[in-house]
C-alpha atoms as a PDB file:
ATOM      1  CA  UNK A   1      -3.101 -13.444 -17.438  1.00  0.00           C
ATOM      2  CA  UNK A   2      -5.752 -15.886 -17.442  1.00  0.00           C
ATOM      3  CA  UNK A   3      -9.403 -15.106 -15.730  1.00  0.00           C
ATOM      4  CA  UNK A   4     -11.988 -17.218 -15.137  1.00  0.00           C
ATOM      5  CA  UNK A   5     -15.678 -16.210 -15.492  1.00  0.00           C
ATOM      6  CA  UNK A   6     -18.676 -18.262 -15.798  1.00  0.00           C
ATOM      7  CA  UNK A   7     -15.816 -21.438 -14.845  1.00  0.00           C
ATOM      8  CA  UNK A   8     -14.385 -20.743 -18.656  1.00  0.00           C
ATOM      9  CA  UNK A   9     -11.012 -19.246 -18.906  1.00  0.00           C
ATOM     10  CA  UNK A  10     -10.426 -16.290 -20.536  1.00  0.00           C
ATOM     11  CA  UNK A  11      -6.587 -15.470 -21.908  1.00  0.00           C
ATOM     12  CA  UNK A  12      -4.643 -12.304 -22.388  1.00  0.00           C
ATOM     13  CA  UNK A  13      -1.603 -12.021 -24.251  1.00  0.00           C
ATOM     14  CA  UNK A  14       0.045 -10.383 -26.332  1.00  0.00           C
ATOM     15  CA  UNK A  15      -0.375  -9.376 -29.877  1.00  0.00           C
ATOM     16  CA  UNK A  16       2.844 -11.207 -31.172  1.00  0.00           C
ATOM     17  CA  UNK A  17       2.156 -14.422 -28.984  1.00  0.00           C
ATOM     18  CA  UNK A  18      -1.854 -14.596 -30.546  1.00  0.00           C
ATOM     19  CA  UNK A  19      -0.390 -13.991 -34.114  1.00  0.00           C
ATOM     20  CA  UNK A  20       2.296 -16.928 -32.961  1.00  0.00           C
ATOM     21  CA  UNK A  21      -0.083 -19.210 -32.513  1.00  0.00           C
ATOM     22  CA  UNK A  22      -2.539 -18.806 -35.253  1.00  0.00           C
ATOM     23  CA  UNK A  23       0.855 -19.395 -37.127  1.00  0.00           C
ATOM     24  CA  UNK A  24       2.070 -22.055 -35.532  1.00  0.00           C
ATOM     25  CA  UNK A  25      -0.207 -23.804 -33.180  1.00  0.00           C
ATOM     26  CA  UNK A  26       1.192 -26.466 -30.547  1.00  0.00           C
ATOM     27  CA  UNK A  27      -1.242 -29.049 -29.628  1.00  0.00           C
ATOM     28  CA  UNK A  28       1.160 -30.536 -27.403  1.00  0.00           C
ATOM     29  CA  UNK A  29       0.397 -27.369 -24.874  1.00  0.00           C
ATOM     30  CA  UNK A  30      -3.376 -27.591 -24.091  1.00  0.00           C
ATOM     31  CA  UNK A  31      -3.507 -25.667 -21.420  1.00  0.00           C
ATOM     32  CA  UNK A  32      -2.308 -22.320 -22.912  1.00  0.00           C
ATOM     33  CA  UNK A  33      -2.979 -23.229 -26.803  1.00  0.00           C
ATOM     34  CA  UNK A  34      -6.305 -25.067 -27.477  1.00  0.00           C
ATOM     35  CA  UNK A  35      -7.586 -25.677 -30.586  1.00  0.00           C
ATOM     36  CA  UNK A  36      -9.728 -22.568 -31.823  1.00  0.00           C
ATOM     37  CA  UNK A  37     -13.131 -23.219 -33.555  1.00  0.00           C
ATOM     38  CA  UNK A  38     -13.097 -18.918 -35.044  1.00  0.00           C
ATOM     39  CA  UNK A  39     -10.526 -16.430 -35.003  1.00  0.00           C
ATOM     40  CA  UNK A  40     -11.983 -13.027 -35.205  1.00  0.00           C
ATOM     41  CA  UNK A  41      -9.870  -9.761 -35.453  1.00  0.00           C
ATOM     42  CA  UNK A  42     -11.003  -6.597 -33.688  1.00  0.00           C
ATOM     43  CA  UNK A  43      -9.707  -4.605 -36.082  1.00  0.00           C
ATOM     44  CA  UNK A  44     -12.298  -5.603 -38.739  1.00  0.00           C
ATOM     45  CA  UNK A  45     -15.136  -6.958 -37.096  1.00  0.00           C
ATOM     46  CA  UNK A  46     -17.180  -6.158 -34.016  1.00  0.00           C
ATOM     47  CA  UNK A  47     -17.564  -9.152 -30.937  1.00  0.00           C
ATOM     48  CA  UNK A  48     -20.570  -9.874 -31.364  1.00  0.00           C
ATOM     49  CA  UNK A  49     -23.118 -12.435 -29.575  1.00  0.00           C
ATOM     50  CA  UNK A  50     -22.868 -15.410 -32.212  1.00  0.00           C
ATOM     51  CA  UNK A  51     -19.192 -15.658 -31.447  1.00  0.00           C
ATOM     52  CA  UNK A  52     -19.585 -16.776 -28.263  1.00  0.00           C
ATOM     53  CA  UNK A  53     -18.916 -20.988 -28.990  1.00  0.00           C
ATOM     54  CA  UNK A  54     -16.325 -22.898 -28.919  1.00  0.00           C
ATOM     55  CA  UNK A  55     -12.688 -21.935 -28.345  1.00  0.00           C
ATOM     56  CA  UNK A  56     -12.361 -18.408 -29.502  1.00  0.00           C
ATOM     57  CA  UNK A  57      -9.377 -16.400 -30.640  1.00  0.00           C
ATOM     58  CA  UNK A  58      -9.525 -12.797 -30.598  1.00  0.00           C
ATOM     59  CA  UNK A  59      -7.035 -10.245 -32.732  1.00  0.00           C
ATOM     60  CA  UNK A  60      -5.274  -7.274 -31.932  1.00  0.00           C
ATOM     61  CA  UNK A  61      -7.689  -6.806 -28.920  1.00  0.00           C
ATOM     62  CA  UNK A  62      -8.246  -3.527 -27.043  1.00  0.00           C
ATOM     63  CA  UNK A  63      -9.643  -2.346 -23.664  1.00  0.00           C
ATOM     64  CA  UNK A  64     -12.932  -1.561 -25.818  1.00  0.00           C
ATOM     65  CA  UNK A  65     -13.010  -5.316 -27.075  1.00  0.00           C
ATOM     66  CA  UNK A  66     -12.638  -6.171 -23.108  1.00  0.00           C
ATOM     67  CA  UNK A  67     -15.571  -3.915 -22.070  1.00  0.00           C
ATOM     68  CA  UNK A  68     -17.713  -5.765 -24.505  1.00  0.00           C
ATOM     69  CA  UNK A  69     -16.509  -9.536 -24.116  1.00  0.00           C
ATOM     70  CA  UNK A  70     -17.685  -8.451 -20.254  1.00  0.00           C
ATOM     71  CA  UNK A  71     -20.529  -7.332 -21.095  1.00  0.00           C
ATOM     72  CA  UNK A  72     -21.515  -9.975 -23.340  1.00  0.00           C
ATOM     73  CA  UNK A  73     -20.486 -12.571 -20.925  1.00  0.00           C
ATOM     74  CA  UNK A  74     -22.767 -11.532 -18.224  1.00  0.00           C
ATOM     75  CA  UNK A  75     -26.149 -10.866 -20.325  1.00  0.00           C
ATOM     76  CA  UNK A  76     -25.862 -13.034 -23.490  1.00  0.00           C
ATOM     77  CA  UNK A  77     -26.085 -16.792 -23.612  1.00  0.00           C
ATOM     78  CA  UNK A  78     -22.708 -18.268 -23.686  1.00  0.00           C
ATOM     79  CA  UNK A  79     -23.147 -21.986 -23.021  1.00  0.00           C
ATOM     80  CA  UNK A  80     -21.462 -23.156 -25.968  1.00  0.00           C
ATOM     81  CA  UNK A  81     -17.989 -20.892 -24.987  1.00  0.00           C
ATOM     82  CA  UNK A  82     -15.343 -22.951 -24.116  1.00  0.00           C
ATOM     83  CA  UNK A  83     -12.544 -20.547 -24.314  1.00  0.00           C
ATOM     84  CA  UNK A  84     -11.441 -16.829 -25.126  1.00  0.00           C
ATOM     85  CA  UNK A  85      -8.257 -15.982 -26.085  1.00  0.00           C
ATOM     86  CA  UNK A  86      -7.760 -11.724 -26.401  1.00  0.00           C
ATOM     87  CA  UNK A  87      -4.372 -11.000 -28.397  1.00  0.00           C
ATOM     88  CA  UNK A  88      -3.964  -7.541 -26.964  1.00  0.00           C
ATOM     89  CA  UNK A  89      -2.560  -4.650 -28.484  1.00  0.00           C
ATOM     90  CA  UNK A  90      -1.225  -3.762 -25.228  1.00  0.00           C
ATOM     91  CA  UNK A  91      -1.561  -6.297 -22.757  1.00  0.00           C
ATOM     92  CA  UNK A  92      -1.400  -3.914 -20.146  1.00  0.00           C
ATOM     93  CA  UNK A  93      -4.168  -1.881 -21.167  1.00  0.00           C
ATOM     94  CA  UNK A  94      -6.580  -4.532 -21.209  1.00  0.00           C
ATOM     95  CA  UNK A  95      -5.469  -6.441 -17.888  1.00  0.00           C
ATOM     96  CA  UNK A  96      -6.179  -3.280 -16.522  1.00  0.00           C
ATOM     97  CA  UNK A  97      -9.889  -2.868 -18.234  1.00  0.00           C
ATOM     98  CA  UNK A  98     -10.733  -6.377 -17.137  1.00  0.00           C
ATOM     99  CA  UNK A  99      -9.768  -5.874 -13.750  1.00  0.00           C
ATOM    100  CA  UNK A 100     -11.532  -2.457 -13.358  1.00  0.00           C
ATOM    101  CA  UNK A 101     -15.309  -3.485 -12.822  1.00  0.00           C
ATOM    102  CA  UNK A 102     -14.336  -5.999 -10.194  1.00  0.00           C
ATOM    103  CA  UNK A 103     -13.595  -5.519  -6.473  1.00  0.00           C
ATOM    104  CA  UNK A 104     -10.152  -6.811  -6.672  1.00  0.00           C
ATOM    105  CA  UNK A 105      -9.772 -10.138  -3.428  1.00  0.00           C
ATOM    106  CA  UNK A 106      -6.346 -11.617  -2.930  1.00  0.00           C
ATOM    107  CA  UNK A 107      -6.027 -15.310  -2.102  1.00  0.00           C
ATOM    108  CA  UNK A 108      -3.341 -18.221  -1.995  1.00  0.00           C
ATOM    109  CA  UNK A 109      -3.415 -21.667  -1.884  1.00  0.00           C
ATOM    110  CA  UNK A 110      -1.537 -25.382  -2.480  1.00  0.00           C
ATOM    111  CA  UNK A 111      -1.150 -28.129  -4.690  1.00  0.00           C
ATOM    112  CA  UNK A 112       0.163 -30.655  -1.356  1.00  0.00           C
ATOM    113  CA  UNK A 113       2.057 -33.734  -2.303  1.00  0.00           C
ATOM    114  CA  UNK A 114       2.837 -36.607  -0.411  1.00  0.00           C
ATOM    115  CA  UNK A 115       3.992 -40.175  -2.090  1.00  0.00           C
ATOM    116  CA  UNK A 116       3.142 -39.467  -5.234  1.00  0.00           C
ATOM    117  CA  UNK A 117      -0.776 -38.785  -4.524  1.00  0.00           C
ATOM    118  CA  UNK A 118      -2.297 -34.986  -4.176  1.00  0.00           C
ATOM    119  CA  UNK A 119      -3.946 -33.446  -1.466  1.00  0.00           C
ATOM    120  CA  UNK A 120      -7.916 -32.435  -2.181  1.00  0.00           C
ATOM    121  CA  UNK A 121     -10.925 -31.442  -0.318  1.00  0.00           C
ATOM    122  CA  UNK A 122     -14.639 -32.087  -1.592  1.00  0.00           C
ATOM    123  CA  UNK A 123     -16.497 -28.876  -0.766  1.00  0.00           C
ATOM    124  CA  UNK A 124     -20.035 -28.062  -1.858  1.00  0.00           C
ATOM    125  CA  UNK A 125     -20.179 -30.873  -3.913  1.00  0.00           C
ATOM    126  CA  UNK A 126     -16.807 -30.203  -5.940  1.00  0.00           C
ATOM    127  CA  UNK A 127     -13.425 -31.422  -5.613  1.00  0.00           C
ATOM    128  CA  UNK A 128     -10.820 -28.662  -4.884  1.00  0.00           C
ATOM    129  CA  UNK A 129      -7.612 -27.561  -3.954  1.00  0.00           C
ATOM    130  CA  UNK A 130      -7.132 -26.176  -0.438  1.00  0.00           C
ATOM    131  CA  UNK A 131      -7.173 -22.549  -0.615  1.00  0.00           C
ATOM    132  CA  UNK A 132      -8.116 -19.279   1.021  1.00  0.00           C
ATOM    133  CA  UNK A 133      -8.136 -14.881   1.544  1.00  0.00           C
ATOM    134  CA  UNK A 134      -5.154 -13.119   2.743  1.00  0.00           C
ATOM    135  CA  UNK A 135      -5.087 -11.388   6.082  1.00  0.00           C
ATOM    136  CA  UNK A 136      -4.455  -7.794   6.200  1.00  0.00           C
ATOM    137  CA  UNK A 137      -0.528  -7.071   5.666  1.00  0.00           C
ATOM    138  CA  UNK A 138      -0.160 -11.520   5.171  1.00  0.00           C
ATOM    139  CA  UNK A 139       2.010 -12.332   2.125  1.00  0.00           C
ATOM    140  CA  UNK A 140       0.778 -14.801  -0.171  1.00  0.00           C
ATOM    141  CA  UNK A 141       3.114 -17.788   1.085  1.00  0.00           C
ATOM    142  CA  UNK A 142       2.002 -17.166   4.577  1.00  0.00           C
ATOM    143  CA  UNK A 143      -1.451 -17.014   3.398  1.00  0.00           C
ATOM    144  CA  UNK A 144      -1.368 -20.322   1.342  1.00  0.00           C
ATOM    145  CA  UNK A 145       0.220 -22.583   4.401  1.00  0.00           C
ATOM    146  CA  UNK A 146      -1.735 -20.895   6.818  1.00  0.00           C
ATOM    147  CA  UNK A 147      -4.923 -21.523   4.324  1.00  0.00           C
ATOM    148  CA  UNK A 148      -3.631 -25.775   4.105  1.00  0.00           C
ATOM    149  CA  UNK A 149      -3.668 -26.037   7.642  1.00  0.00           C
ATOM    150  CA  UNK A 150      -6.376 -24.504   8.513  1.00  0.00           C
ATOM    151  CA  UNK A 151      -8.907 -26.630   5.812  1.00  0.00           C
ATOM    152  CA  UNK A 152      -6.853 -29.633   6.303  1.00  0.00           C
ATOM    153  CA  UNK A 153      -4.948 -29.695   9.173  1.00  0.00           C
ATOM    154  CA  UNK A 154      -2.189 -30.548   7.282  1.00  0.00           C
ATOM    155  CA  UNK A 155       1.437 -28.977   8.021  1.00  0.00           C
ATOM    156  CA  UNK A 156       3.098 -28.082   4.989  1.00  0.00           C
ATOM    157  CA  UNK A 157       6.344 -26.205   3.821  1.00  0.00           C
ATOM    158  CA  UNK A 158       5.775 -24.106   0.825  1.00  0.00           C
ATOM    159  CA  UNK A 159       8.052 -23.855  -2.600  1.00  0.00           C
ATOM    160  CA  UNK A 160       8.251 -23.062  -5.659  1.00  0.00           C
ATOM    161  CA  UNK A 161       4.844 -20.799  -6.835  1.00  0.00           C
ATOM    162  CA  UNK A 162       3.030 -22.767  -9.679  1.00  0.00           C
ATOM    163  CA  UNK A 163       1.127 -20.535 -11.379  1.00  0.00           C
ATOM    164  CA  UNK A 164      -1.677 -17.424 -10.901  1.00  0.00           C
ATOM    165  CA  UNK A 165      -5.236 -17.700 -11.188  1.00  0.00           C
ATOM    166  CA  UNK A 166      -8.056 -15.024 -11.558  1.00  0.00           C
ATOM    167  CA  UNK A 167     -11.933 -16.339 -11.129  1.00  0.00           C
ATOM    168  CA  UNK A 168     -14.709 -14.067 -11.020  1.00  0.00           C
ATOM    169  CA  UNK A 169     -18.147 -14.758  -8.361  1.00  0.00           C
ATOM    170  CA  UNK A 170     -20.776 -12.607  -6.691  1.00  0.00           C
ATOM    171  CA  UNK A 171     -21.230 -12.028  -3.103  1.00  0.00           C
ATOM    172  CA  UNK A 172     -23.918 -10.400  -1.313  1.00  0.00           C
ATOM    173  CA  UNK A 173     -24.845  -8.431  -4.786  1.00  0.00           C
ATOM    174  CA  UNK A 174     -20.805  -7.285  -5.854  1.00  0.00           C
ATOM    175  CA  UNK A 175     -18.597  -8.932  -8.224  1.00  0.00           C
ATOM    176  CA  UNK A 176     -15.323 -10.017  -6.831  1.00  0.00           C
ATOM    177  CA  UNK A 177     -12.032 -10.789  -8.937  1.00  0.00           C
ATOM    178  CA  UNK A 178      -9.941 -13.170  -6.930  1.00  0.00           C
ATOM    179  CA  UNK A 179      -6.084 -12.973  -7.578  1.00  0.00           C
ATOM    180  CA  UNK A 180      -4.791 -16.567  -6.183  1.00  0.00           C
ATOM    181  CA  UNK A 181      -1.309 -17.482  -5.917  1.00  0.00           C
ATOM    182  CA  UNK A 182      -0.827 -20.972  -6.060  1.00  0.00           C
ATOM    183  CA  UNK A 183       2.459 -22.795  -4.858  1.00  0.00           C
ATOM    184  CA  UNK A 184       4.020 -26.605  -4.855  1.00  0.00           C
ATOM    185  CA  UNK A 185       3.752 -27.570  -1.343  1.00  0.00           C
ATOM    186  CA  UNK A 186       5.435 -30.817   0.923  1.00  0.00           C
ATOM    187  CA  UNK A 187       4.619 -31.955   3.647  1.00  0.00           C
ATOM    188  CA  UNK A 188       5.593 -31.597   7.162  1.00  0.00           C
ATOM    189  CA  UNK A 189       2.850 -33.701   9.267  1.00  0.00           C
ATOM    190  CA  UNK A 190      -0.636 -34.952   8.370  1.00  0.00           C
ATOM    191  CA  UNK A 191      -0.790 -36.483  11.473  1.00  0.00           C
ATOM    192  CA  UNK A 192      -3.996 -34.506  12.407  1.00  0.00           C
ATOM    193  CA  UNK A 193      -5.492 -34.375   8.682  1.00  0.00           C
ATOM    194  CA  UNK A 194      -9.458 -33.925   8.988  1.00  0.00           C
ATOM    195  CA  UNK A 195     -11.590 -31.390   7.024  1.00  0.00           C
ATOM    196  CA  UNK A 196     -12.500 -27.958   8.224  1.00  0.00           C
ATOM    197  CA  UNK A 197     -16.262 -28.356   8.474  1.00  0.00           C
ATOM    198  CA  UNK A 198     -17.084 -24.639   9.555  1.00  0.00           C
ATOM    199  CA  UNK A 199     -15.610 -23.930   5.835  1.00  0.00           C
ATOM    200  CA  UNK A 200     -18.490 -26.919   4.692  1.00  0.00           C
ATOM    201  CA  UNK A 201     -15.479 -29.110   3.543  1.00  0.00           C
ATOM    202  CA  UNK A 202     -16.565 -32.565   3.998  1.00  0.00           C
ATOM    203  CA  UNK A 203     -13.578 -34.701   3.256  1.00  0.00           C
ATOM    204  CA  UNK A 204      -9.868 -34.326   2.837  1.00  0.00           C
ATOM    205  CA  UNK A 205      -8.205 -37.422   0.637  1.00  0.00           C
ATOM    206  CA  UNK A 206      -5.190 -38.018  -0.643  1.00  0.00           C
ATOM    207  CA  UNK A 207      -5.285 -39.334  -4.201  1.00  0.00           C
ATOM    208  CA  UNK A 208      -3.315 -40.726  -6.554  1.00  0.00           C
ATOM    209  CA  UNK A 209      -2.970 -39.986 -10.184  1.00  0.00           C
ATOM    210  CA  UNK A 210      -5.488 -41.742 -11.401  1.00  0.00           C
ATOM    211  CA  UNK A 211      -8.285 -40.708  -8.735  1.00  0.00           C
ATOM    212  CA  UNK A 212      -6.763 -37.304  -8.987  1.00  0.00           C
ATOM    213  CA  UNK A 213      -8.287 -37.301 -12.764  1.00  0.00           C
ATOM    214  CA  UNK A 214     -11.053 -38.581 -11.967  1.00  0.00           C
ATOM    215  CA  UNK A 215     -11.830 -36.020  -9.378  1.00  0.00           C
ATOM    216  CA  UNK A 216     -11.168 -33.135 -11.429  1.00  0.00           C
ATOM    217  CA  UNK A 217     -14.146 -34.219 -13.298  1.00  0.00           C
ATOM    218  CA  UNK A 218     -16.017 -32.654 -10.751  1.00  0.00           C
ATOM    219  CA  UNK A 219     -14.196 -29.468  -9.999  1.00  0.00           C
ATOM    220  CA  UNK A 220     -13.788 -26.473 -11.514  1.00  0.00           C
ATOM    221  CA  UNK A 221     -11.829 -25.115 -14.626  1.00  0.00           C
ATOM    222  CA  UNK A 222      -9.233 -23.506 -12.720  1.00  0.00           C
ATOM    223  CA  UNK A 223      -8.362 -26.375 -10.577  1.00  0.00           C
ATOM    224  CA  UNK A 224      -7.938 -28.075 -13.567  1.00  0.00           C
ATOM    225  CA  UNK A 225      -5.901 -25.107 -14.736  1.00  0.00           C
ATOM    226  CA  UNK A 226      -3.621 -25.143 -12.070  1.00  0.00           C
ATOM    227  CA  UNK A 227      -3.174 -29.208 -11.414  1.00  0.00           C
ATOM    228  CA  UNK A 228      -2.191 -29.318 -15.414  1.00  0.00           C
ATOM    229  CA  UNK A 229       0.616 -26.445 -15.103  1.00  0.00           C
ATOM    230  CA  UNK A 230       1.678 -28.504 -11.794  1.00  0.00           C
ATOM    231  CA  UNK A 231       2.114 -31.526 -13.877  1.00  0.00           C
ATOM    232  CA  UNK A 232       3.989 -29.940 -16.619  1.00  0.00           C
ATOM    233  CA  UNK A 233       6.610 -28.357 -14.434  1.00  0.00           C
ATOM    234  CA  UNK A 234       6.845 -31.732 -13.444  1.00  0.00           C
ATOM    235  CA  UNK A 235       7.400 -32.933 -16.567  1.00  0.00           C
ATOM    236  CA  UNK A 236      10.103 -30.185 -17.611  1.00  0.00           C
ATOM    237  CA  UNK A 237      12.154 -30.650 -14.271  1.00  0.00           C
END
């Protein structure tokens, strides 16, 4: 499970895989394996404020070590966190602590691609990937075509799902933890492609590799998240 908060990604896994990596780490896999600046184990020390820089690994984890990486997160000063990575006891246990102060929102949404060249929208001054809430009693497939078309107006047959995402925001005073389910998408017509300004997108581009990377300069972690995993399915097919 990985969760976004703050736009910095926060891992769980499991006990074995964190003792794995200190081990043996794999540079070649940035996106689940960065490079960690401290490893701290639960077990004998306390999360504390000054552990919050850098890429952080966390051992043998627990739902108490959740409650207070939360905690920490939303009243001390973590602008020099890059990463967290909680090797959980029992994974479980602590997707389940992380989850419970939230109102849980589902979402789904695309990574569209046409030619070789990827489908975002610029939105509130980021660069994004079209995306969007579930109706009531809509499955997550439906959701994320229905959620393309609607911000693009872009007709799109959905495959394989990429990946999951978790990101954490406030609205009207409550914290919401969005699920999104994020799928490989093709495309059936883009005939009538134009931006869904009632949703204050302002343009919908295709782009190609390299103005894809240059775009998620300006975007958020988890797009980046997402668009890397995308790539290296790419890769292993």
């Amino acid at each position: 499970m990985i969760v976004f908060i703050n736009d910095r990604p926060i891992r769980l896994v499991g006990a074995k895989v964190a003792a794995h990596r200190v081990g043996y780490p794999d540079q070649s896999d940035s996106a689940i394996t960065p490079d960690y600046d401290q490893i701290l184990d639960a077990r004998l020390e306390s999360l504390q404020e000054d552990a919050l820089h850098g890429h952080l690994l966390v051992l043998n984890a627990t739902p108490a070590t959740v409650g207070k990486l939360l905690l920490l997160l939303q009243k001390a000063d973590a602008n020099r966190l890059l990463s967290v990575t909680l090797g959980c006891l029992d994974k479980g246990d602590c997707e389940a602590a992380i989850k419970k102060p939230f109102r849980i929102s589902r979402a789904a949404g695309g990574v569209v691609v046409k030619d070789a060249k990827n489908l975002l929208i610029f939105r509130r001054g980021k660069w994004d990937l079209p995306k969007g809430k579930l109706d009531e009693g809509e499955s997550s497939r439906k959701a994320a075509a229905r959620e393309v078309a609607e911000e693009t107006g872009v007709r799109v047959l959905v495959g394989e799902r990429i990946c999951t995402t978790w990101h954490v925001y406030t609205l009207d005073g409550n914290r919401i933890l969005k699920r999104t389910k994020w799928y490989r998408m093709s495309v059936i017509d883009d005939s009538r492609m134009a931006p869904q300004a009632e949703e204050d997108i302002e343009k919908v581009e295709w782009l190609n590799r390299r103005d894809t990377l240059l775009a998620l300069t300006n975007s958020f972690s988890s797009i980046r998240y997402v668009m890397e995993i995308a790539n290296q399915r790419v890769v292993k097919l």
